[in-house]
Protein backbone atom coordinates (compact mmCIF):
# COMPACT_ATOMS: atom_id res chain seq x y z
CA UNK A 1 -22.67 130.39 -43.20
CA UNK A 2 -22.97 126.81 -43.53
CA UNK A 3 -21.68 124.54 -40.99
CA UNK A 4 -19.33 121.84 -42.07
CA UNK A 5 -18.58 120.22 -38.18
CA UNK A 6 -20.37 117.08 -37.32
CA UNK A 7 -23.96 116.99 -36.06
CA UNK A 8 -25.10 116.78 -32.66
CA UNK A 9 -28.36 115.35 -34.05
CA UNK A 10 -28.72 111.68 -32.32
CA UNK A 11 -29.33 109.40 -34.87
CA UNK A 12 -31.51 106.74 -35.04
CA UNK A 13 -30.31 103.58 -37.09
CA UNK A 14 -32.83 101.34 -38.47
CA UNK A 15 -32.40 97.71 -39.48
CA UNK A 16 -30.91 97.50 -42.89
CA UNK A 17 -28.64 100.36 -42.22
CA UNK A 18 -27.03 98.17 -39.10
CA UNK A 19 -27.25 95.46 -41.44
CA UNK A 20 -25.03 97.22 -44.16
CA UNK A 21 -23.11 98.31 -41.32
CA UNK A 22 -21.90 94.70 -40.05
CA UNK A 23 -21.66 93.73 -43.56
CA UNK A 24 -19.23 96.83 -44.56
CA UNK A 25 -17.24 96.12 -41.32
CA UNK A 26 -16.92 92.26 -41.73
CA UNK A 27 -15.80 92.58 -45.57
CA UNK A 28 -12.89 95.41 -44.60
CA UNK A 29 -12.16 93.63 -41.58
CA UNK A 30 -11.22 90.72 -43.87
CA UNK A 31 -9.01 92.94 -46.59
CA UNK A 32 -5.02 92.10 -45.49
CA UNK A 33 -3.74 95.38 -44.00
CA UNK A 34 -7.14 96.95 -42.60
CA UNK A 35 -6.84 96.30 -38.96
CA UNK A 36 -4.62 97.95 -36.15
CA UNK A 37 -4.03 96.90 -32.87
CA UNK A 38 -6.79 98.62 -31.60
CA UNK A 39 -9.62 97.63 -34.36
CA UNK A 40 -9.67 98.91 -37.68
CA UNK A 41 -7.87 101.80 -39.36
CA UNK A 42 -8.97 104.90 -39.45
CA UNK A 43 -9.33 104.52 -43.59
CA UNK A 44 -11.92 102.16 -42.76
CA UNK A 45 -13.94 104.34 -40.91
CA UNK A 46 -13.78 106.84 -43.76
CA UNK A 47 -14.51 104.24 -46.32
CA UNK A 48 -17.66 103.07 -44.56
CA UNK A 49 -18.87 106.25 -43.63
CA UNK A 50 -18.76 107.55 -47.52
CA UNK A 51 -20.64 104.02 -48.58
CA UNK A 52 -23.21 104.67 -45.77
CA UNK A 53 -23.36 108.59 -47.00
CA UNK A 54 -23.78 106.86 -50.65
CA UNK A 55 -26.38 104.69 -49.82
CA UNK A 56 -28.46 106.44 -47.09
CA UNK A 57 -28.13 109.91 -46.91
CA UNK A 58 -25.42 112.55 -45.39
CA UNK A 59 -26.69 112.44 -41.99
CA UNK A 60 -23.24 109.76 -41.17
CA UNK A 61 -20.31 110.69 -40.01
CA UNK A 62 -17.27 108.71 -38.67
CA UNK A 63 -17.72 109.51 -34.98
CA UNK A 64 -21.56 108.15 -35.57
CA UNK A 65 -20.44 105.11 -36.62
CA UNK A 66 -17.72 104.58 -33.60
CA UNK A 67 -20.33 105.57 -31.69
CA UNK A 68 -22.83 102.86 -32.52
CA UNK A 69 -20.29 100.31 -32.50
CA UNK A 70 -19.32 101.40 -28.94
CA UNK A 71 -22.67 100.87 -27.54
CA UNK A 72 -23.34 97.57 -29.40
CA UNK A 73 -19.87 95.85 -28.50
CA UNK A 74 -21.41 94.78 -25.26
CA UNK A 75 -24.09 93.15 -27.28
CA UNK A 76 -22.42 91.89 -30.11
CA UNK A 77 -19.55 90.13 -27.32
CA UNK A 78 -22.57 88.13 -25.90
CA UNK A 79 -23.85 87.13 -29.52
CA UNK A 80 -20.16 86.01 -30.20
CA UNK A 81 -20.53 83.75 -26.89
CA UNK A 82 -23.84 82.32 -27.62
CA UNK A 83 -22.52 80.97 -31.08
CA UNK A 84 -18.96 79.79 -29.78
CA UNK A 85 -20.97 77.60 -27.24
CA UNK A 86 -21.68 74.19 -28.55
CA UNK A 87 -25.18 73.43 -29.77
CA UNK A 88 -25.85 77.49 -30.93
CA UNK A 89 -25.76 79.08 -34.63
CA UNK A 90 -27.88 81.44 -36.36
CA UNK A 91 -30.24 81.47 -38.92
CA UNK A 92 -29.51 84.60 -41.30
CA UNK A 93 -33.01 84.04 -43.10
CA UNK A 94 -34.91 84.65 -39.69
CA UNK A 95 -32.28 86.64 -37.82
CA UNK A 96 -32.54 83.97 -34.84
CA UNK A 97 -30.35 81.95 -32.91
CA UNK A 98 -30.91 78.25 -33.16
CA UNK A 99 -30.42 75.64 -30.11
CA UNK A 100 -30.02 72.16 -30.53
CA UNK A 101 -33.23 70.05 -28.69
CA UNK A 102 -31.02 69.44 -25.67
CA UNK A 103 -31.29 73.12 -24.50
CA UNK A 104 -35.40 72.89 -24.67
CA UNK A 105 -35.65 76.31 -26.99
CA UNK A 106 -34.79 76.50 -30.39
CA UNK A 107 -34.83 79.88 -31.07
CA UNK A 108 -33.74 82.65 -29.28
């Protein structure tokens, strides 16, 4: 009998699925009607979970995906500070923060 409950398997995300993860969350996030007052829907969640089942496999579920975004919040929260202080941004191309000269590094 097959089991159709979600796996206890830990998961281990590599770089372009995270980066197809922001990207799915930032372009639903941005669709009127999508977020609650606690985050995002929960049609959201199943959205992104089937493009992330589409695009990498069946080893995704919903809670796997709240999951990671629970344990990078605290990461992405200083990110968000870095680049709302003045003299910060980031360079997509090189995935680095950039610091005017006046800090004395440039990348981060």
């Amino acid at each position: 009998m097959e089991d159709s409950g979600p796996s206890r398997e830990n998961l281990t995300w590599t770089e372009p699925q995270m980066d197809y993860l922001v990207q799915l969350l930032v372009e639903h996030s941005r669709m009127p009607g999508m977020k609650s007052v606690g985050g995002l829907k929960s049609k959201v969640y199943t959205t992104i979970k089937k493009s992330m089942v589409d695009k990498f496999g069946p080893e995704f579920s919903k809670d796997k995906i709240k999951n990671k975004l629970k344990y990078s919040k605290p990461n992405l929260t200083v990110m968000k500070e870095i680049l709302n202080t003045s003299g910060f941004g980031y360079d997509p191309i090189n995935k680095l923060f950039k610091s005017t000269p006046k800090y004395g590094v440039t990348t981060l």
